[in-house]
Protein backbone atom coordinates (compact mmCIF):
# COMPACT_ATOMS: atom_id res chain seq x y z
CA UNK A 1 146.72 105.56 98.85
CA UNK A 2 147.70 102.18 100.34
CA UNK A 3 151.26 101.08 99.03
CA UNK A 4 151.09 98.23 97.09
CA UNK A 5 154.88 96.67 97.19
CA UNK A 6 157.42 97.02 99.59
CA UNK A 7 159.26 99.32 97.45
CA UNK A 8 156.57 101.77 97.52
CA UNK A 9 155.86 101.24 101.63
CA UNK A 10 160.05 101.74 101.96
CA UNK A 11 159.28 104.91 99.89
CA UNK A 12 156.37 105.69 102.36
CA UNK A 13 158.48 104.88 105.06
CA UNK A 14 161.39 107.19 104.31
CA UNK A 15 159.38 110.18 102.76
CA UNK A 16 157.36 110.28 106.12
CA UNK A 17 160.61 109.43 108.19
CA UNK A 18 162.06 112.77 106.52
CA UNK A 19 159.00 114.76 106.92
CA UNK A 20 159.15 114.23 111.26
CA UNK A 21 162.69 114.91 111.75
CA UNK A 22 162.36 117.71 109.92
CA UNK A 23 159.13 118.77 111.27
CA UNK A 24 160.55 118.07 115.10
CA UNK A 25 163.69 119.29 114.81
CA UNK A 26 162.81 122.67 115.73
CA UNK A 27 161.42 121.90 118.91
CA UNK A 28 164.42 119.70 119.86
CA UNK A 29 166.63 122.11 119.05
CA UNK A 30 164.73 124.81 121.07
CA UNK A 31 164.98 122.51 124.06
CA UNK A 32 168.74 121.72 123.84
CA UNK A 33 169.47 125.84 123.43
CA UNK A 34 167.11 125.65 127.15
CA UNK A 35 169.23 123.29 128.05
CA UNK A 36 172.90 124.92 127.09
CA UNK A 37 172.04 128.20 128.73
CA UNK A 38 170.53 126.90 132.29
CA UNK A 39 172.90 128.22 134.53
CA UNK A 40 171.57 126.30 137.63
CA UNK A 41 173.16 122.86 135.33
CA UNK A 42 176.42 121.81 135.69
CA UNK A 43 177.92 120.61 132.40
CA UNK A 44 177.05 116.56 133.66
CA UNK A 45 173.32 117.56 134.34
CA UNK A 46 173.69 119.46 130.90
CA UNK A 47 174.40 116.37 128.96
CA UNK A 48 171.91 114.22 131.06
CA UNK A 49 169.45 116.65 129.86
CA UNK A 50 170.53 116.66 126.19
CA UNK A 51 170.71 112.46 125.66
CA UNK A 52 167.14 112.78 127.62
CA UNK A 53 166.01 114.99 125.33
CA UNK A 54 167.42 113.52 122.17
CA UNK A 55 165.60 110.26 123.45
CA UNK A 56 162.29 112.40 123.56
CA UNK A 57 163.24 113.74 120.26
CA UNK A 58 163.42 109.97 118.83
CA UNK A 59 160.28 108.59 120.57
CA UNK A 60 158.37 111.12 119.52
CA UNK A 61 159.70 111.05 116.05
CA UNK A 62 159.00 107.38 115.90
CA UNK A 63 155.52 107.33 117.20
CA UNK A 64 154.71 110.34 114.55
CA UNK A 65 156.28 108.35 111.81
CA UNK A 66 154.37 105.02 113.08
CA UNK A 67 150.96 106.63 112.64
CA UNK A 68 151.28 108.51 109.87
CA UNK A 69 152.32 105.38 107.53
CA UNK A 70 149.64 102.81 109.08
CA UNK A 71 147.03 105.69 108.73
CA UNK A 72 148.11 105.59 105.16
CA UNK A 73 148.13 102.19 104.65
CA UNK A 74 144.98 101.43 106.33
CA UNK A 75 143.67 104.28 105.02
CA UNK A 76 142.11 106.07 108.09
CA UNK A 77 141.00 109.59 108.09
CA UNK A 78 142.26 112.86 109.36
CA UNK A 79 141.26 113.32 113.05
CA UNK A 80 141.60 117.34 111.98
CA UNK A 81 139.57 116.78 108.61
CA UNK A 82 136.24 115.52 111.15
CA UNK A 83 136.69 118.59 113.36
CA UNK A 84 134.55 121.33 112.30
């Protein structure tokens, strides 16, 4: 259902904001354990590779949180619910 104040689209906002961290997180945390055990990195490649993947982490985050709340607001369907 569409929010109908800006109270209720913050609410929107931060429920789905919650959701896609925590969602994500595992797979950025899986990367940065990659990351901390690559032996062929030295420690500056190592942190090059964490920011860039902590940058991923965001943009993807974003995008994901970005969709979900205009699909809610405009009310669009499920691309999984027409798959069968």
């Amino acid at each position: 259902m569409a929010p109908k104040t800006k109270e209720e689209l913050r609410t929107l906002v931060t429920n789905t904001t919650l959701e896609t961290y925590e969602e994500l997180s595992y797979q950025l945390i899986k990367m940065l354990d990659q990351v901390k055990h690559d032996e062929k990195l030295s420690e500056y490649q190592k942190n090059d590779e964490v920011m860039l993947n902590i940058m991923g982490y965001i943009k993807s985050c974003t995008n994901e949180i970005i969709i979900e709340v205009l699909s809610e607001v405009l009310e669009l369907e499920d691309d999984s619910a027409k798959q069968d």
